[in-house]
ModelCIF file with pLDDT and N, C-alpha, C, O atoms, coordinates in Angstrom:
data_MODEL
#
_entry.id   MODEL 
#
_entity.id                         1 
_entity.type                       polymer 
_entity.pdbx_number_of_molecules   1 
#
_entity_poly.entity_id                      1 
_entity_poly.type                           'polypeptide(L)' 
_entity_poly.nstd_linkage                   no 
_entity_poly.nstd_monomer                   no 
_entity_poly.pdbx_seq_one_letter_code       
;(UNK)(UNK)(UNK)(UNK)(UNK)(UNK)(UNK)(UNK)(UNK)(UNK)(UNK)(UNK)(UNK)(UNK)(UNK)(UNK)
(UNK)(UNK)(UNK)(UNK)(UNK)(UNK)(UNK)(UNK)(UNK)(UNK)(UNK)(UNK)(UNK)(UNK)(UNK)(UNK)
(UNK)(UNK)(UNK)(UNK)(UNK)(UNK)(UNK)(UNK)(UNK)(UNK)(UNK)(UNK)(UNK)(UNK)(UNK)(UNK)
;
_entity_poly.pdbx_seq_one_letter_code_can   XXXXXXXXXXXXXXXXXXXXXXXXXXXXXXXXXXXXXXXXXXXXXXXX 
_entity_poly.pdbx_strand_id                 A 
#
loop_
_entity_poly_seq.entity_id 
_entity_poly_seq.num 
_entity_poly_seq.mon_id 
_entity_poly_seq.hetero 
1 1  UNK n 
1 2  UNK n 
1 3  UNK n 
1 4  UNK n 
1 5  UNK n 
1 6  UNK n 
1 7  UNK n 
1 8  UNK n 
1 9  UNK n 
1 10 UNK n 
1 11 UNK n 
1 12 UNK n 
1 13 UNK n 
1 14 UNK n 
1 15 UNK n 
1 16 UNK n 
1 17 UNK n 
1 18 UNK n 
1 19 UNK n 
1 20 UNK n 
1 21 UNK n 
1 22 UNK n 
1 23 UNK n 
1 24 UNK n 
1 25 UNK n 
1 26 UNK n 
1 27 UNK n 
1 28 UNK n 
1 29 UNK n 
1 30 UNK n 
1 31 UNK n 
1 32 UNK n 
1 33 UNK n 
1 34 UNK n 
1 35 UNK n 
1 36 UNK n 
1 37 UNK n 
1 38 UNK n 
1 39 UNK n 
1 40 UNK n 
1 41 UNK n 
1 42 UNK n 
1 43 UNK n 
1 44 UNK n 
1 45 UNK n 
1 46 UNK n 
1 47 UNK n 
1 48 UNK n 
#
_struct_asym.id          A 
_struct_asym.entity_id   1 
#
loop_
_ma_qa_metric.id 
_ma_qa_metric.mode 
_ma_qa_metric.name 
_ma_qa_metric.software_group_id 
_ma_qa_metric.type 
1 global pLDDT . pLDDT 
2 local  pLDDT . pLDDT 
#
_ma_qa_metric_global.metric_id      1 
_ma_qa_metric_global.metric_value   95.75 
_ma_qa_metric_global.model_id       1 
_ma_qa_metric_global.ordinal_id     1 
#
loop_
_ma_qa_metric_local.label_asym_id 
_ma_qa_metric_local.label_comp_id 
_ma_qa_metric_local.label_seq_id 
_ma_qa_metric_local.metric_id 
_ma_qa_metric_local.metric_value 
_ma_qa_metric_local.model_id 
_ma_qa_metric_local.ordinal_id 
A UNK 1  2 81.00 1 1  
A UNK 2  2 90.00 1 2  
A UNK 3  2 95.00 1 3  
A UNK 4  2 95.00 1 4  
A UNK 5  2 95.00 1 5  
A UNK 6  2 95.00 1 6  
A UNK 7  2 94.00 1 7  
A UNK 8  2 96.00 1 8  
A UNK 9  2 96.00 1 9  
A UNK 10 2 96.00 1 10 
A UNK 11 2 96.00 1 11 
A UNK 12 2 97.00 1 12 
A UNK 13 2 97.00 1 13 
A UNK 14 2 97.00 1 14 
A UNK 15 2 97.00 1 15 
A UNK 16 2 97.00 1 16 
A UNK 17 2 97.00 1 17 
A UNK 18 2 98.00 1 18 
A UNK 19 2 97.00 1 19 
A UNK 20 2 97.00 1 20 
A UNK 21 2 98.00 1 21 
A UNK 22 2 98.00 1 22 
A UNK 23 2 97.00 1 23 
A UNK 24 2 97.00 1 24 
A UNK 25 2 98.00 1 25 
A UNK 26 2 97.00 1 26 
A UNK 27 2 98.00 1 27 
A UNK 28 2 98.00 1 28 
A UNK 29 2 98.00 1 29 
A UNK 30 2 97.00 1 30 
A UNK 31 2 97.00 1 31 
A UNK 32 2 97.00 1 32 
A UNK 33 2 97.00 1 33 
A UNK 34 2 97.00 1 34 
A UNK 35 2 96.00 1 35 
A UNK 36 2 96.00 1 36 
A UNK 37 2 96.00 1 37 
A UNK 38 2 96.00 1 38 
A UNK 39 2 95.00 1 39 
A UNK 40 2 94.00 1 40 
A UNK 41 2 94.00 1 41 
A UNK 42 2 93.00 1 42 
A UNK 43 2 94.00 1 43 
A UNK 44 2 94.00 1 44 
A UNK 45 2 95.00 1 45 
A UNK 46 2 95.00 1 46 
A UNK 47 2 95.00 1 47 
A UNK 48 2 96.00 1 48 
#
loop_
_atom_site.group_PDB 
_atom_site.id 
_atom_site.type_symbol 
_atom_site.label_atom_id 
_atom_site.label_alt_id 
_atom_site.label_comp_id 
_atom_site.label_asym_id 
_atom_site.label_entity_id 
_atom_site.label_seq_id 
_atom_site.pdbx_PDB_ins_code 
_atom_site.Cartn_x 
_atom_site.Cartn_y 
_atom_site.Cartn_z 
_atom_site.occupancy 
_atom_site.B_iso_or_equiv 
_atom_site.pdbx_formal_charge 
_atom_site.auth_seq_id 
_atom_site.auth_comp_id 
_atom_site.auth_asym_id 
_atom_site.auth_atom_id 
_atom_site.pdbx_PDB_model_num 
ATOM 1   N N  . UNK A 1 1  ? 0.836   -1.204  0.000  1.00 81.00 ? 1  UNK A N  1 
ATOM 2   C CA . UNK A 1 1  ? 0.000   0.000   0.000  1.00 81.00 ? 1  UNK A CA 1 
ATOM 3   C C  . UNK A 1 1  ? 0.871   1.255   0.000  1.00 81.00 ? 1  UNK A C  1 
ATOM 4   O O  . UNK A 1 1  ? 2.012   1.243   0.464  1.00 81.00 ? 1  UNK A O  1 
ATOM 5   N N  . UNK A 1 2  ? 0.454   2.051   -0.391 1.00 90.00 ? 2  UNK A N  1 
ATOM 6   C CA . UNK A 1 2  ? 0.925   3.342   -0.691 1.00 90.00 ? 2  UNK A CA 1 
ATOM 7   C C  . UNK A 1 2  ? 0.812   4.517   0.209  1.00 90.00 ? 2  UNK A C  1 
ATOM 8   O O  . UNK A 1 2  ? 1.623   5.427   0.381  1.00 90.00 ? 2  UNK A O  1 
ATOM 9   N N  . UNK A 1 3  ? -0.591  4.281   0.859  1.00 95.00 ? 3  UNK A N  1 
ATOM 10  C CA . UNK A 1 3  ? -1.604  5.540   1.442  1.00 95.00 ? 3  UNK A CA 1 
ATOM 11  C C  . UNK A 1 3  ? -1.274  4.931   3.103  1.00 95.00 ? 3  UNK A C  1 
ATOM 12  O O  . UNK A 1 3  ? -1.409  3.801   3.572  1.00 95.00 ? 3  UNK A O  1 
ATOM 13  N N  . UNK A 1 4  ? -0.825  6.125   3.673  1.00 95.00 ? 4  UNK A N  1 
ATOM 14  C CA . UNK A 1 4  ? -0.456  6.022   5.080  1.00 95.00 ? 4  UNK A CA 1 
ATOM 15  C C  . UNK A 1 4  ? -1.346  4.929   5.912  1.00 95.00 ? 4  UNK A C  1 
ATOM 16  O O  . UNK A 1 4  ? -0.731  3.913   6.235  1.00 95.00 ? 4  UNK A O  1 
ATOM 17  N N  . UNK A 1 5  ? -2.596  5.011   6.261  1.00 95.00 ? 5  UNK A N  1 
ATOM 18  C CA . UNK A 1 5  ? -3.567  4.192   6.429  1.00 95.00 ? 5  UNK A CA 1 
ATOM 19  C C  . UNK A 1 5  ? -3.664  3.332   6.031  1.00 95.00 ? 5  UNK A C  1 
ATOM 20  O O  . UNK A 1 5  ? -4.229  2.574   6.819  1.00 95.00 ? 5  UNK A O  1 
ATOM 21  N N  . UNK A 1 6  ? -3.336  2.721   4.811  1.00 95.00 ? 6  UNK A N  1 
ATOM 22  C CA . UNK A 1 6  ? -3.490  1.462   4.227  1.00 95.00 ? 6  UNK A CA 1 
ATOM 23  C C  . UNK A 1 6  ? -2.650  -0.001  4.780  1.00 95.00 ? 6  UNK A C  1 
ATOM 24  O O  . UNK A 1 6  ? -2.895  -1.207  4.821  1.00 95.00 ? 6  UNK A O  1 
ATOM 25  N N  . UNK A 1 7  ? -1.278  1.117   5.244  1.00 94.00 ? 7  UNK A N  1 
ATOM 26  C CA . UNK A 1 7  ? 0.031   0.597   5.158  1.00 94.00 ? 7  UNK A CA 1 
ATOM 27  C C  . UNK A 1 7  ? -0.209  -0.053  7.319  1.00 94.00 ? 7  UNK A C  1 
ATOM 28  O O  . UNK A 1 7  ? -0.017  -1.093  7.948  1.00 94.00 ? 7  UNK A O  1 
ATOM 29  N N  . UNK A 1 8  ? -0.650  1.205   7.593  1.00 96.00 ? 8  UNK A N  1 
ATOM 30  C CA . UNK A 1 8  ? -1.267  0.899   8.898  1.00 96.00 ? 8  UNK A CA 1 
ATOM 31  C C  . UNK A 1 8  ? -2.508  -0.528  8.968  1.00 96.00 ? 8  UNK A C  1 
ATOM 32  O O  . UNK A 1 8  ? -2.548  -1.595  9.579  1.00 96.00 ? 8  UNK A O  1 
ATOM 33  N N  . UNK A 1 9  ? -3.336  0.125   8.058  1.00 96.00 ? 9  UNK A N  1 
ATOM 34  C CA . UNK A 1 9  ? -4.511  -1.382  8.485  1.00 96.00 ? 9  UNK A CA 1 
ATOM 35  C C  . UNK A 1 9  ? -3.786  -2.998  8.040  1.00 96.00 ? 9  UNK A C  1 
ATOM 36  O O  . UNK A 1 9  ? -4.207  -3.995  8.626  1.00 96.00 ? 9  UNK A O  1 
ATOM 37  N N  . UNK A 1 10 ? -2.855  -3.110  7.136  1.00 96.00 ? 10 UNK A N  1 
ATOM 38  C CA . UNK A 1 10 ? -1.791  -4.159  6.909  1.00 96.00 ? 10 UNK A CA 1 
ATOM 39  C C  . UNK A 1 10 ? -1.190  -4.689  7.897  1.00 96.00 ? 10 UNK A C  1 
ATOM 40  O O  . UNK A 1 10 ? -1.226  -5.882  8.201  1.00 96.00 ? 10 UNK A O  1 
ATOM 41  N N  . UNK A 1 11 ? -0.384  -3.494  8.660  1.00 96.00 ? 11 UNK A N  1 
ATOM 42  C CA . UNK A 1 11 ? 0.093   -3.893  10.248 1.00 96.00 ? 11 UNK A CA 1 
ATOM 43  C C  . UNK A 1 11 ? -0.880  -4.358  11.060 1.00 96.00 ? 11 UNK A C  1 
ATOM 44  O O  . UNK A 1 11 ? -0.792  -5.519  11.459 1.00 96.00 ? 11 UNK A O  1 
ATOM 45  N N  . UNK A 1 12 ? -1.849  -3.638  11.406 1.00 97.00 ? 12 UNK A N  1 
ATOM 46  C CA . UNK A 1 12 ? -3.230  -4.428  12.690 1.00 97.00 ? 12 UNK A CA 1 
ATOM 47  C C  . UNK A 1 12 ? -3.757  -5.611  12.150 1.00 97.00 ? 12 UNK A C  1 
ATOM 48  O O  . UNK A 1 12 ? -4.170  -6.630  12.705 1.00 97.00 ? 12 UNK A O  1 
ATOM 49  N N  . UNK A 1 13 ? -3.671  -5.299  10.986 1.00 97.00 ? 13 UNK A N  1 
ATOM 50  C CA . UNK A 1 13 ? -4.691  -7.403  10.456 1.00 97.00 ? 13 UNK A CA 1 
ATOM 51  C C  . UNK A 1 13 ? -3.678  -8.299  10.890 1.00 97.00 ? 13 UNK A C  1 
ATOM 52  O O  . UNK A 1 13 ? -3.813  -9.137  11.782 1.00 97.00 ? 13 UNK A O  1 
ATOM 53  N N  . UNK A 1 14 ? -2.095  -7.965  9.849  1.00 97.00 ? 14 UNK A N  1 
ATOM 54  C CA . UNK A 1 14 ? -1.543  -9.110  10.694 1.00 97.00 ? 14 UNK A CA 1 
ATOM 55  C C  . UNK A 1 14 ? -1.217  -9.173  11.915 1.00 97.00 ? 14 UNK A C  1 
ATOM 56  O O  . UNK A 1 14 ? -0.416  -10.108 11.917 1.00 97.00 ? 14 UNK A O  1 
ATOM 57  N N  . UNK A 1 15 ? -1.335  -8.657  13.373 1.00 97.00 ? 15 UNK A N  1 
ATOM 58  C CA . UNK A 1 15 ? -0.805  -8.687  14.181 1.00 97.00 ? 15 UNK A CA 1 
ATOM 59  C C  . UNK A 1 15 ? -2.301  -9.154  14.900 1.00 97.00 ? 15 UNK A C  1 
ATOM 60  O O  . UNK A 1 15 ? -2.381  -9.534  16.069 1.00 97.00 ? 15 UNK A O  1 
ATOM 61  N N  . UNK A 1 16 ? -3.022  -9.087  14.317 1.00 97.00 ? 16 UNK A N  1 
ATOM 62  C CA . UNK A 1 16 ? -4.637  -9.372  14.859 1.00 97.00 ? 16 UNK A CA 1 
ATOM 63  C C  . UNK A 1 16 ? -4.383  -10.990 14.597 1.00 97.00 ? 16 UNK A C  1 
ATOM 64  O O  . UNK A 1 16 ? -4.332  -11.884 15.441 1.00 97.00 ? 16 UNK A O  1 
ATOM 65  N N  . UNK A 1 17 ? -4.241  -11.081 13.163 1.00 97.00 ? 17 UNK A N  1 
ATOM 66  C CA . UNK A 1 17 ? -4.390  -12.534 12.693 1.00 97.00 ? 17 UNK A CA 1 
ATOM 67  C C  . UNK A 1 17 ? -3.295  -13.473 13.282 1.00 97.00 ? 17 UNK A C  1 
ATOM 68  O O  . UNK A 1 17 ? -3.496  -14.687 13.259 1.00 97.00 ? 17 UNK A O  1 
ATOM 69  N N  . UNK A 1 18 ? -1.976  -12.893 13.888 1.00 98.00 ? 18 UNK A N  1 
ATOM 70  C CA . UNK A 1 18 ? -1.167  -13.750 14.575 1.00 98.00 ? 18 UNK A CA 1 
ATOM 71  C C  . UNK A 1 18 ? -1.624  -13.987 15.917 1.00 98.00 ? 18 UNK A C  1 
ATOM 72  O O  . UNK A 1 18 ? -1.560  -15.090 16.462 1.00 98.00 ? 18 UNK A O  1 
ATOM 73  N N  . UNK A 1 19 ? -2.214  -12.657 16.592 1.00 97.00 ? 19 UNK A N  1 
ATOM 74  C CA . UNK A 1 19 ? -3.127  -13.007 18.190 1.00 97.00 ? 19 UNK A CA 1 
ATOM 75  C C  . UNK A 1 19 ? -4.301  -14.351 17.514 1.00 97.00 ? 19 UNK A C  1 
ATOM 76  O O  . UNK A 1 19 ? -4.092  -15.334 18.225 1.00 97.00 ? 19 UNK A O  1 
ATOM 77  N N  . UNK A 1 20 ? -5.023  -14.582 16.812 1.00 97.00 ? 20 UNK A N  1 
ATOM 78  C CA . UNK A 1 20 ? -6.291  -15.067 16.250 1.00 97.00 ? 20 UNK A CA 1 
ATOM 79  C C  . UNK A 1 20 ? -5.413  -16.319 16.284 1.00 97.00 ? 20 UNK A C  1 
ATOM 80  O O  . UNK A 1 20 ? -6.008  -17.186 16.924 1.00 97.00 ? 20 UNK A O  1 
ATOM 81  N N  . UNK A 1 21 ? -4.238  -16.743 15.845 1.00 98.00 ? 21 UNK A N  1 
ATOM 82  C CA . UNK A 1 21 ? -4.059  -17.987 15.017 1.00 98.00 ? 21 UNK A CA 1 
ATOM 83  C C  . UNK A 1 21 ? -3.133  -18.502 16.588 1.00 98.00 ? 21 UNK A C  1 
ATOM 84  O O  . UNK A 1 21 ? -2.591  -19.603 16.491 1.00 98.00 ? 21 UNK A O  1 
ATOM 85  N N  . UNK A 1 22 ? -2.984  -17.876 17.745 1.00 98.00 ? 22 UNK A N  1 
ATOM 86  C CA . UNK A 1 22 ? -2.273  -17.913 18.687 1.00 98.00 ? 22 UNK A CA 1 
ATOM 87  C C  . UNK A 1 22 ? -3.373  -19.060 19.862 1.00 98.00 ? 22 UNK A C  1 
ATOM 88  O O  . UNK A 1 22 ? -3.321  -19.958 20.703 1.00 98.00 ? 22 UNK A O  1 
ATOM 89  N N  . UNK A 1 23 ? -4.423  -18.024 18.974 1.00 97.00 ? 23 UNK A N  1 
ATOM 90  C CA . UNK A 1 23 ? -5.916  -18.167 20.656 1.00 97.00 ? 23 UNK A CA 1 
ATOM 91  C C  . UNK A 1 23 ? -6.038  -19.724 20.026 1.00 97.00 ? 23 UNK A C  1 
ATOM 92  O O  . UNK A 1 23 ? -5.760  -20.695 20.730 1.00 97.00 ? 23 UNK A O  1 
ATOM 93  N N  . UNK A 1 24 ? -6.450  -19.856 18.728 1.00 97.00 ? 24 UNK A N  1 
ATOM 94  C CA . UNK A 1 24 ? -7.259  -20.952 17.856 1.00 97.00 ? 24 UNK A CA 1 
ATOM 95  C C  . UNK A 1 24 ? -5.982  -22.141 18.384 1.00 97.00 ? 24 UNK A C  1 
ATOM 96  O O  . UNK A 1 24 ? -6.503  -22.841 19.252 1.00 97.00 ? 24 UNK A O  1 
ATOM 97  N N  . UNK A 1 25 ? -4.797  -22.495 18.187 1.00 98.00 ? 25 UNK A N  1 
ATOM 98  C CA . UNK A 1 25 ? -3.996  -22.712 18.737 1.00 98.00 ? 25 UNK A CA 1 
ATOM 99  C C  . UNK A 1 25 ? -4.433  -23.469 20.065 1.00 98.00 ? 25 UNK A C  1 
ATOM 100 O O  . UNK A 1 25 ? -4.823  -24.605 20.338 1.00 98.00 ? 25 UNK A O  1 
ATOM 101 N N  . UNK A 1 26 ? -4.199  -22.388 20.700 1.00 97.00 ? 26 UNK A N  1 
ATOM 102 C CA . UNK A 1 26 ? -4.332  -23.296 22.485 1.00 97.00 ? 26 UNK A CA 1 
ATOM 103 C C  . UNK A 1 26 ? -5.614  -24.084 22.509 1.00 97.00 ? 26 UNK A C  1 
ATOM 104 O O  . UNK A 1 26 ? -5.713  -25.190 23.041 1.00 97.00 ? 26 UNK A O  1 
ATOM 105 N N  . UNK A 1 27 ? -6.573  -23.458 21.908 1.00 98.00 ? 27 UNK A N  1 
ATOM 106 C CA . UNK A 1 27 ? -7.901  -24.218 21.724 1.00 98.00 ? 27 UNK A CA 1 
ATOM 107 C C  . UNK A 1 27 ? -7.941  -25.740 21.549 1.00 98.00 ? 27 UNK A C  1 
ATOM 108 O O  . UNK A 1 27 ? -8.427  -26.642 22.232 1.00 98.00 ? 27 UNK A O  1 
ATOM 109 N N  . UNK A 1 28 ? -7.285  -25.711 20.435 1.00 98.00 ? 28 UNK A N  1 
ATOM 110 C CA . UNK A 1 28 ? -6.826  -27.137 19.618 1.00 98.00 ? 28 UNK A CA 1 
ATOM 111 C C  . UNK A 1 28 ? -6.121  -27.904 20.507 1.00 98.00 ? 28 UNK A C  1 
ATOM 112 O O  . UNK A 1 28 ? -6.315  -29.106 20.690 1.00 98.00 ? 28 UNK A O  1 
ATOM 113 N N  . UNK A 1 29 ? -5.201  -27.139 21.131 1.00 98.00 ? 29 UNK A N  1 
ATOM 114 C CA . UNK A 1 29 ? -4.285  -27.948 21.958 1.00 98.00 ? 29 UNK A CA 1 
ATOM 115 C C  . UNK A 1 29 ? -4.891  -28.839 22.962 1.00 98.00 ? 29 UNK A C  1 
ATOM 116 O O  . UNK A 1 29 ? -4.811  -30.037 23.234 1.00 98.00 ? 29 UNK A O  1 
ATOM 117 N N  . UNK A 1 30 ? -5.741  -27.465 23.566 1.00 97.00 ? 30 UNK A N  1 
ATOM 118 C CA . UNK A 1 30 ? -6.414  -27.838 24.568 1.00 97.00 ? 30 UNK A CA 1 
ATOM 119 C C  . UNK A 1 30 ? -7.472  -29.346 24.528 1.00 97.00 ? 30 UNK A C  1 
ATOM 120 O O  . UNK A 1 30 ? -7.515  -30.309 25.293 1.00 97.00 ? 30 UNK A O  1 
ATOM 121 N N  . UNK A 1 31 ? -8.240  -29.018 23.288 1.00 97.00 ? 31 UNK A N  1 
ATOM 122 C CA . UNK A 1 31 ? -9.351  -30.514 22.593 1.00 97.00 ? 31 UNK A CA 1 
ATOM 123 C C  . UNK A 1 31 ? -8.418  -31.743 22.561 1.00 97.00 ? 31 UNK A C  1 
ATOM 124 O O  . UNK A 1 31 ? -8.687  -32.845 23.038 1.00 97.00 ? 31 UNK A O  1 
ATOM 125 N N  . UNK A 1 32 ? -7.374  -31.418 21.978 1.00 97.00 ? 32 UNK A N  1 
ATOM 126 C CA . UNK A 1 32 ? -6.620  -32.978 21.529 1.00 97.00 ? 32 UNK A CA 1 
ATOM 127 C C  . UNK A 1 32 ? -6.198  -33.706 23.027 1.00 97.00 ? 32 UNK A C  1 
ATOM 128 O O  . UNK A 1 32 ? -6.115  -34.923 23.191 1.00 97.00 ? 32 UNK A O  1 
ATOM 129 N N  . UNK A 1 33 ? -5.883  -32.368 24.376 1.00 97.00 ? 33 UNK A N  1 
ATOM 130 C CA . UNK A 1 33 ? -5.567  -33.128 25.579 1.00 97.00 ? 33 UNK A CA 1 
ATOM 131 C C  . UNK A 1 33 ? -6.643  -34.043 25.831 1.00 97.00 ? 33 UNK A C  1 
ATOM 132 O O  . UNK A 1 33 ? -6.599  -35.234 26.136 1.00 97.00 ? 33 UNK A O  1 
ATOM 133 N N  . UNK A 1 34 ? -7.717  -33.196 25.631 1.00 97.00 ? 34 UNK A N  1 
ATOM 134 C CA . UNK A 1 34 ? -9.200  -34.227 26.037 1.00 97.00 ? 34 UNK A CA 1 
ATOM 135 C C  . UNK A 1 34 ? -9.056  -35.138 25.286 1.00 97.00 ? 34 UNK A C  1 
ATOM 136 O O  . UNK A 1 34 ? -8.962  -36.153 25.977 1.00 97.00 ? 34 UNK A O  1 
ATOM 137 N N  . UNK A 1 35 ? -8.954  -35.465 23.861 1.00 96.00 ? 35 UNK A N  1 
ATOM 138 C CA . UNK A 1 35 ? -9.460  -36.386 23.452 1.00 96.00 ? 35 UNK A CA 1 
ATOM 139 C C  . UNK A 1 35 ? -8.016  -37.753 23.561 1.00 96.00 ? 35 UNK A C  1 
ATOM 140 O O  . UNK A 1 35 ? -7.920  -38.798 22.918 1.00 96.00 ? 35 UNK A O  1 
ATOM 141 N N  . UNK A 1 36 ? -7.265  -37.292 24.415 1.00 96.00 ? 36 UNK A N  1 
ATOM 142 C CA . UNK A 1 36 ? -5.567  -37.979 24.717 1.00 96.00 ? 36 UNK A CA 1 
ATOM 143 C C  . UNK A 1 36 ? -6.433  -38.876 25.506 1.00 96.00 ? 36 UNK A C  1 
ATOM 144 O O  . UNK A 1 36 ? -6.704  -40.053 25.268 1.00 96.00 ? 36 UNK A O  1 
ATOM 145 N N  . UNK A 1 37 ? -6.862  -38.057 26.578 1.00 96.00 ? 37 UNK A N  1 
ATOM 146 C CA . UNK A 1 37 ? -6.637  -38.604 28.095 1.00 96.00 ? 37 UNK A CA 1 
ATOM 147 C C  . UNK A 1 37 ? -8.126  -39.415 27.903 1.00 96.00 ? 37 UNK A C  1 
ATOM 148 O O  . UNK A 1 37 ? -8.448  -39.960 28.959 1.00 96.00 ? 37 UNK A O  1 
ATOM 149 N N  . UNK A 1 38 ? -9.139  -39.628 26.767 1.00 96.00 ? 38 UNK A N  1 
ATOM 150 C CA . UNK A 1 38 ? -10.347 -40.207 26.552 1.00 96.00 ? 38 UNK A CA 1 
ATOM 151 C C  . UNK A 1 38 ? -10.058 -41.149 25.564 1.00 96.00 ? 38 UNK A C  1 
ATOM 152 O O  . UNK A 1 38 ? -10.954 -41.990 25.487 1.00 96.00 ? 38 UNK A O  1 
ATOM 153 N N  . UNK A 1 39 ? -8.792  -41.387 24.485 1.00 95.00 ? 39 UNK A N  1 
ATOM 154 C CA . UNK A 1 39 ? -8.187  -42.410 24.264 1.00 95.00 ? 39 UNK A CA 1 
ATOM 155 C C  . UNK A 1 39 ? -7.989  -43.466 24.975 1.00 95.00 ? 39 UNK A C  1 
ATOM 156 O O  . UNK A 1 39 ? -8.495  -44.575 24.806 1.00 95.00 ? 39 UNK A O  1 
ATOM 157 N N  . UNK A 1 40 ? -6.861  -42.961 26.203 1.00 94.00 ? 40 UNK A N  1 
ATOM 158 C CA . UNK A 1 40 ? -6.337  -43.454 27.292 1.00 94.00 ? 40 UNK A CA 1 
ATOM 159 C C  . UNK A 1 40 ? -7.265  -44.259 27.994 1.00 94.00 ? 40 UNK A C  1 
ATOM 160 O O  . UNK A 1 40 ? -7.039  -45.329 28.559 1.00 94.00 ? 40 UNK A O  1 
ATOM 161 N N  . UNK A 1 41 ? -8.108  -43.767 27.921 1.00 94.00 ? 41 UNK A N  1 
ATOM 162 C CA . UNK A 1 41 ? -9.510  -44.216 29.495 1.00 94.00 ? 41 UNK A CA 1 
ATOM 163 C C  . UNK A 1 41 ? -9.631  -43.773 30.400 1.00 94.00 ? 41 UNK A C  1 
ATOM 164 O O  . UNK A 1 41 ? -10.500 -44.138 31.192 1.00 94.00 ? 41 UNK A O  1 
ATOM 165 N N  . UNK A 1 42 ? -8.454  -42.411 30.725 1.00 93.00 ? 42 UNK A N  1 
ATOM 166 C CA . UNK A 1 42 ? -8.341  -42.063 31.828 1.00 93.00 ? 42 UNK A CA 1 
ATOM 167 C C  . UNK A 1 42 ? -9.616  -40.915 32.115 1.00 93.00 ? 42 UNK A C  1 
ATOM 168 O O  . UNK A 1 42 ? -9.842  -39.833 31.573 1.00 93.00 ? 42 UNK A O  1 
ATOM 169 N N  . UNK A 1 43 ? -10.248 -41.564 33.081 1.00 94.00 ? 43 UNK A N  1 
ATOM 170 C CA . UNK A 1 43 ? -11.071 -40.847 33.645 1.00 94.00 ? 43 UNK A CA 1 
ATOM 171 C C  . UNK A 1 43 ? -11.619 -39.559 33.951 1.00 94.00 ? 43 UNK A C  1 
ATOM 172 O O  . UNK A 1 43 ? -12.586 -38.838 33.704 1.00 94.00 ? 43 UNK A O  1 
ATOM 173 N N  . UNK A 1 44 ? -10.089 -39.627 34.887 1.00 94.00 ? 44 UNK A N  1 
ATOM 174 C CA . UNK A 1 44 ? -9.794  -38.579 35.933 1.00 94.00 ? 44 UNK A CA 1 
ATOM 175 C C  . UNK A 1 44 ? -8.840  -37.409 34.731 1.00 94.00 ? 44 UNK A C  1 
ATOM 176 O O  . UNK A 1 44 ? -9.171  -36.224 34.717 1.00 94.00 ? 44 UNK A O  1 
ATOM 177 N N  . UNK A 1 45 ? -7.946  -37.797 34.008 1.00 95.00 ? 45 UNK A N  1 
ATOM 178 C CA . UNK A 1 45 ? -7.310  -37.031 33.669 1.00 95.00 ? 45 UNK A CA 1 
ATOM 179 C C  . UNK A 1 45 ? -8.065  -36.319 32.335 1.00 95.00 ? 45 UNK A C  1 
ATOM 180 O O  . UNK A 1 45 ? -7.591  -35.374 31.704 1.00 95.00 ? 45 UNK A O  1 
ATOM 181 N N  . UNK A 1 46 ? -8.928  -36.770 32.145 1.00 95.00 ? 46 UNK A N  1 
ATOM 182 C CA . UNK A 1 46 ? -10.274 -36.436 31.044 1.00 95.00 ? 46 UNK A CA 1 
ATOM 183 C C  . UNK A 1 46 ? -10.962 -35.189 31.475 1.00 95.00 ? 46 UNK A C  1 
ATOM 184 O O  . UNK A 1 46 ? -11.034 -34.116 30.877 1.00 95.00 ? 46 UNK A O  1 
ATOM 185 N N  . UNK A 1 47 ? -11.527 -35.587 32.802 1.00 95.00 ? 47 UNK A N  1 
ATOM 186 C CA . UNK A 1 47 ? -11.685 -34.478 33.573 1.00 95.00 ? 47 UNK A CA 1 
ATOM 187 C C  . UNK A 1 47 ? -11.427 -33.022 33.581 1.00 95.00 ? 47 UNK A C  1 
ATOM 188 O O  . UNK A 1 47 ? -12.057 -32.071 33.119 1.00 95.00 ? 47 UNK A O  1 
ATOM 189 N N  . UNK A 1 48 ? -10.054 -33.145 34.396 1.00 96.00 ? 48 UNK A N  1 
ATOM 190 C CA . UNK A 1 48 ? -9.257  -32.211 34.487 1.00 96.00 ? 48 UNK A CA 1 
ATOM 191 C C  . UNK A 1 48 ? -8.961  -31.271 33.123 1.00 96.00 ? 48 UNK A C  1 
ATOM 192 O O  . UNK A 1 48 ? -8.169  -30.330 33.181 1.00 96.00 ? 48 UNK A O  1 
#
């Protein structure tokens, strides 16, 4: 981009879209623990 503003809204998307792809991330992380510890059988650690 050329136009002061333009060059600015370029910077906030990506720094938005790296927070966004950061959150989505732990999310995922977070599901696959569940679905570890519900592999496992573990109960308790399903739980948690």
């Amino acid at each position: 981009a050329n136009i002061k503003s333009a060059k600015k809204r370029v910077l906030v998307s990506e720094k938005r879209a790296a927070r966004n792809k950061a959150i989505r991330s732990k999310v995922k992380t977070a599901i696959k623990k569940v679905d570890a510890a519900i592999a496992a059988n573990d109960k308790e650690a399903a739980g948690v």
